[in-house]
Structure formats: structure tokens, C-alpha cells
Protein backbone atom coordinates (compact mmCIF):
# COMPACT_ATOMS: atom_id res chain seq x y z
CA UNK A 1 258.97 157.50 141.27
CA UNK A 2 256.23 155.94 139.48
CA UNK A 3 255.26 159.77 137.02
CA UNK A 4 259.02 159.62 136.67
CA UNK A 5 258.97 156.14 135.31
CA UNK A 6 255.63 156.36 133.18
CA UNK A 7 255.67 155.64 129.18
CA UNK A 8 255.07 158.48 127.22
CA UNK A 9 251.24 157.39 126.26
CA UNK A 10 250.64 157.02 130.27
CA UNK A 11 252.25 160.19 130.79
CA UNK A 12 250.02 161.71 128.40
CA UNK A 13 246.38 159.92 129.85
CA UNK A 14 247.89 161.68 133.39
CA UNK A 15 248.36 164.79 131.91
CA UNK A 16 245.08 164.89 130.05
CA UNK A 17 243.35 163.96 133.29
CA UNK A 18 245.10 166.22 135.78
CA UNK A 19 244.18 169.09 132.86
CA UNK A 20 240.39 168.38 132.52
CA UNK A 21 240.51 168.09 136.92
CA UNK A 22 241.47 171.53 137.01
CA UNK A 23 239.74 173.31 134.36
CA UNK A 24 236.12 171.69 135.14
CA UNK A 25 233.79 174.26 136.34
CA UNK A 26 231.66 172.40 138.63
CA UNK A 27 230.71 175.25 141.39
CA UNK A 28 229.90 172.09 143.78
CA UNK A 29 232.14 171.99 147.27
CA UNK A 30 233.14 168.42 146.23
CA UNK A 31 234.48 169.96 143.22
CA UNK A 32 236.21 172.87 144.52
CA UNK A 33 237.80 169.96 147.46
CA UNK A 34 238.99 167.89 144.27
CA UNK A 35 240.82 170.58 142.92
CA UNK A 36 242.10 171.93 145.85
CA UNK A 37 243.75 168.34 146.45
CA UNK A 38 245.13 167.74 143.15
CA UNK A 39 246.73 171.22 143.81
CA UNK A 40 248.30 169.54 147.57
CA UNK A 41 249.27 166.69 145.38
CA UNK A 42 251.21 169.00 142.46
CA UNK A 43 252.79 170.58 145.19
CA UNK A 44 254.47 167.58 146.33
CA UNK A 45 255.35 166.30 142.88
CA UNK A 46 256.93 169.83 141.58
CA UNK A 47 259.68 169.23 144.41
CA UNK A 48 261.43 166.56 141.59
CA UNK A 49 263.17 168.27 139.26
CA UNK A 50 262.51 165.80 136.50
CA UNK A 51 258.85 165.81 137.47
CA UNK A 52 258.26 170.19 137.52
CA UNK A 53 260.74 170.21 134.28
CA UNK A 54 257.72 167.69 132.19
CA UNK A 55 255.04 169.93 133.94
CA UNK A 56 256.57 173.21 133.39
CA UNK A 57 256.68 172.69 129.74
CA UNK A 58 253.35 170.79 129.40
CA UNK A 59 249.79 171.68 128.77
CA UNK A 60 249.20 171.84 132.44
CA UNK A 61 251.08 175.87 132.67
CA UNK A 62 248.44 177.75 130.73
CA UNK A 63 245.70 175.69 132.59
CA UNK A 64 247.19 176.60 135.92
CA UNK A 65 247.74 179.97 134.82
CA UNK A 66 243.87 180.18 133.65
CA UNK A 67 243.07 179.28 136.99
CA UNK A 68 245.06 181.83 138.63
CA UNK A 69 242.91 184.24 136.71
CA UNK A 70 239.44 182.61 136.69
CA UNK A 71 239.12 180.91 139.86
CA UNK A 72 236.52 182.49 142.74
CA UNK A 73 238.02 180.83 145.34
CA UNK A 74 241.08 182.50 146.72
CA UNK A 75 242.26 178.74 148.18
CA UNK A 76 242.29 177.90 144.73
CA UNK A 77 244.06 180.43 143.61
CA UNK A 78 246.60 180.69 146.76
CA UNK A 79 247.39 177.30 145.67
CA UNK A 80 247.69 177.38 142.26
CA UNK A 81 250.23 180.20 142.35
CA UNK A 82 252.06 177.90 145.33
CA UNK A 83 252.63 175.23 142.07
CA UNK A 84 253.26 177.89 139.48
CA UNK A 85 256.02 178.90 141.59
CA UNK A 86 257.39 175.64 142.92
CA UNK A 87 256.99 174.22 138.74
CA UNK A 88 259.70 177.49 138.52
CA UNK A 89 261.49 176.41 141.54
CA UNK A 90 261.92 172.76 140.61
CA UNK A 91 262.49 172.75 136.83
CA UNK A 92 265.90 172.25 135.67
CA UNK A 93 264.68 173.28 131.31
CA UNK A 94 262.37 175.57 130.28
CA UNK A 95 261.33 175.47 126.63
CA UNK A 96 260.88 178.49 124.99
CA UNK A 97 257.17 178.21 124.33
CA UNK A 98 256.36 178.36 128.00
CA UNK A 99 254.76 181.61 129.20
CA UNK A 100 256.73 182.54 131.16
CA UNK A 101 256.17 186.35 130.57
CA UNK A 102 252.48 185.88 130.62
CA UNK A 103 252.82 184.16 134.08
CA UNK A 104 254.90 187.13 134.89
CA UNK A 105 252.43 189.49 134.24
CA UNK A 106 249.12 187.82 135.39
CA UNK A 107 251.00 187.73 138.85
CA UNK A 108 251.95 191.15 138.53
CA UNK A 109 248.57 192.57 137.45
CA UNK A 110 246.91 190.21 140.88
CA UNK A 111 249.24 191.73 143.19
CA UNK A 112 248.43 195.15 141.84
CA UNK A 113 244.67 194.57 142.29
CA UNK A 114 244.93 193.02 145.47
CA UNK A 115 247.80 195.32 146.90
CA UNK A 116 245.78 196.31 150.02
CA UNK A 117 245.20 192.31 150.92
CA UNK A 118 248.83 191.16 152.54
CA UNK A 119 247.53 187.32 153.04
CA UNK A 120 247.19 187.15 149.36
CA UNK A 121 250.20 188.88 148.71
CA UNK A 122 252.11 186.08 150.88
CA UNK A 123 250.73 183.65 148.03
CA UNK A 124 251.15 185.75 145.29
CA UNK A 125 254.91 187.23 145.80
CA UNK A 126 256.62 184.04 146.08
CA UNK A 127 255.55 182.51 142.62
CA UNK A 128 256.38 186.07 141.13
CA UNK A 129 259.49 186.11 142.65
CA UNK A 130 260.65 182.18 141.54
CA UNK A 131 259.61 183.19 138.28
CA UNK A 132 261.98 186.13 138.16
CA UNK A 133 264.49 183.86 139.10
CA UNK A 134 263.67 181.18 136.75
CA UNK A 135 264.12 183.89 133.80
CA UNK A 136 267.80 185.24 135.43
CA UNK A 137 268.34 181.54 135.46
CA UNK A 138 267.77 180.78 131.89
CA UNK A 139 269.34 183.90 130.67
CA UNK A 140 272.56 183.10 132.51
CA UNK A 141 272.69 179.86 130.46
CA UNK A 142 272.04 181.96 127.33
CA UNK A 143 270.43 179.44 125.10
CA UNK A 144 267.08 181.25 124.26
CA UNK A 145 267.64 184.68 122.56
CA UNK A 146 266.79 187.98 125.72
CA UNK A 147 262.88 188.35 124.37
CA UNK A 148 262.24 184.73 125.21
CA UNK A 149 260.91 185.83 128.32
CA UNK A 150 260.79 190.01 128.64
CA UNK A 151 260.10 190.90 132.35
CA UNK A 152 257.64 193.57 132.18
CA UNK A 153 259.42 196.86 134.34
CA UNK A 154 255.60 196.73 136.05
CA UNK A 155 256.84 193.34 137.95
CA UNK A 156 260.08 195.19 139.18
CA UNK A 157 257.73 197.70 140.25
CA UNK A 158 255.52 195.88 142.55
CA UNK A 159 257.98 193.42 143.80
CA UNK A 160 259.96 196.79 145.21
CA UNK A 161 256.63 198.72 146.38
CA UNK A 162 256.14 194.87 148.15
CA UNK A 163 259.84 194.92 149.78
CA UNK A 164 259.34 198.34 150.84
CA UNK A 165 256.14 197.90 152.44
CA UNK A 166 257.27 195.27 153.96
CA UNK A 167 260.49 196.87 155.52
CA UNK A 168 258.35 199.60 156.89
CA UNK A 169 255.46 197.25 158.64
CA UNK A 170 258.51 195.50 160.19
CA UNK A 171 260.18 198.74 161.20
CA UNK A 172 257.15 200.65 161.42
């Protein structure tokens, strides 16, 4: 209640701060336990749709997606892709100069290189899969031309080799 009732300027001191949280790079445990519960606390704020729509399209995405690159820790990153996909879960607008696509395709390329490690794939599949979903969503509406967002045919091809595996370690 209170981010959805903030001024713009407040809004913007949040933002900043919840930005510079996440992309220090302090090694320290205290650090790393500061990050990992402003992640907990996006998590609970990207269930309001207002809330993930003034994320989604903020400075915060590329930072988050950064971090789903950069970060050593895979609790970090587990996390960060757990917002990334509830921000694509949540939002009810999407401007056309979020990455979408790139978000797309970092989760894609992760999955790829970590296709042997299932508990990571838990993390990583869901966010892929909301943001799939997210683009069917907004092209359904059809108000941002079909390149907007292009879903690479690589992140059709993992999320199928995923299902598959899947179906066979349950029938296996």
C-alpha cells in the first residue's frame, strides 16, 4: 500500500536505492544477506499488479537481469530469476523498451549451460516460461508491432528438451 501510494520523487529515491542495493559488489556475507533479502522482499511486492507493472518497466529490469548473469552465488541468482518471473507474472503493461527478449535469452543461454543441474533448472524454467507468456500476452493485445519482443526459436528449444526430460524422469 504505501510503494503504491508514493509521489513520483519518493518513488524515484526507492528505486534509486533498491538499484544501487543490488548492483553493489561487496563480496562480504552481510552483503550477499542484504541482497538476498531485498530479493524476499521484491518477491512479495511483484504479487501487486500495480507494483510489478512500475518495476517491470523501471530501471530495476536490466539491473536484475545483470545480476542473473553476474552474480556467484546461485541463491542470488535462484532468486533473482524468482522476481524476473513474478515482475512477468504480476504486470498488467509492458512498455516496449523493456527487454524482454534479452531476458528471454539470458534465461535461455543459463539453462543451456546449466542443463545437467535440475535444482537450478527449477529456478530458471519458471521465469523463462512467465516470460513466454508475458510476450503471448502482449501480442494478443496487439499494441506493440511482432519484433517488440522476438522469442528466440533457442528458448522453444530448451523449454521442450526441459518438458521432455522431465516426462521421462517421471516415467522413467
Amino acid at each position: 500500500e504505501k510503494l503504491s501510494s508514493m509521489k513520483d520523487a519518493d518513488w524515484n529515491n526507492f528505486l534509486k536505492r533498491v538499484c544501487s542495493l543490488l548492483d553493489s559488489t561487496e563480496k562480504n556475507t552481510g552483503a550477499a544477506r542484504s541482497k538476498l533479502n531485498l530479493l524476499y522482499y521484491l518477491c512479495t511486492v511483484a504479487a501487486h499488479k500495480e507494483i510489478a507493472s512500475r518495476l517491470m518497466s523501471s530501471q530495476l529490469f536490466p539491473i536484475l537481469m545483470q545480476q542473473l548473469r553476474a552474480a556467484t552465488s546461485w541463491d542470488i541468482r535462484a532468486k533473482v530469476a524468482r522476481v524476473i518471473g513474478l515482475l512477468a507474472l504480476h504486470t498488467s503493461e509492458v512498455g516496449e523498451n523493456v527487454p524482454v527478449s534479452e531476458a528471454v535469452i539470458l534465461l535461455t543461454e543459463l539453462i543451456r549451460e546449466n542443463f545437467r543441474n535440475s535444482k537450478l533448472k527449477q529456478c530458471l524454467l519458471p521465469a523463462l516460461g512467465e516470460l513466454l507468456y508475458l510476450v503471448a500476452r502482449e501480442e494478443e493485445k496487439g499494441e506493440h508491432p511482432r519484433e517488440c519482443w522476438a522469442v528466440p526459436s533457442a528458448a522453444y528449444t530448451v523449454l521442450m528438451r526441459c518438458l521432455r526430460e522431465g516426462v521421462r524422469l517421471f516415467h522413467g
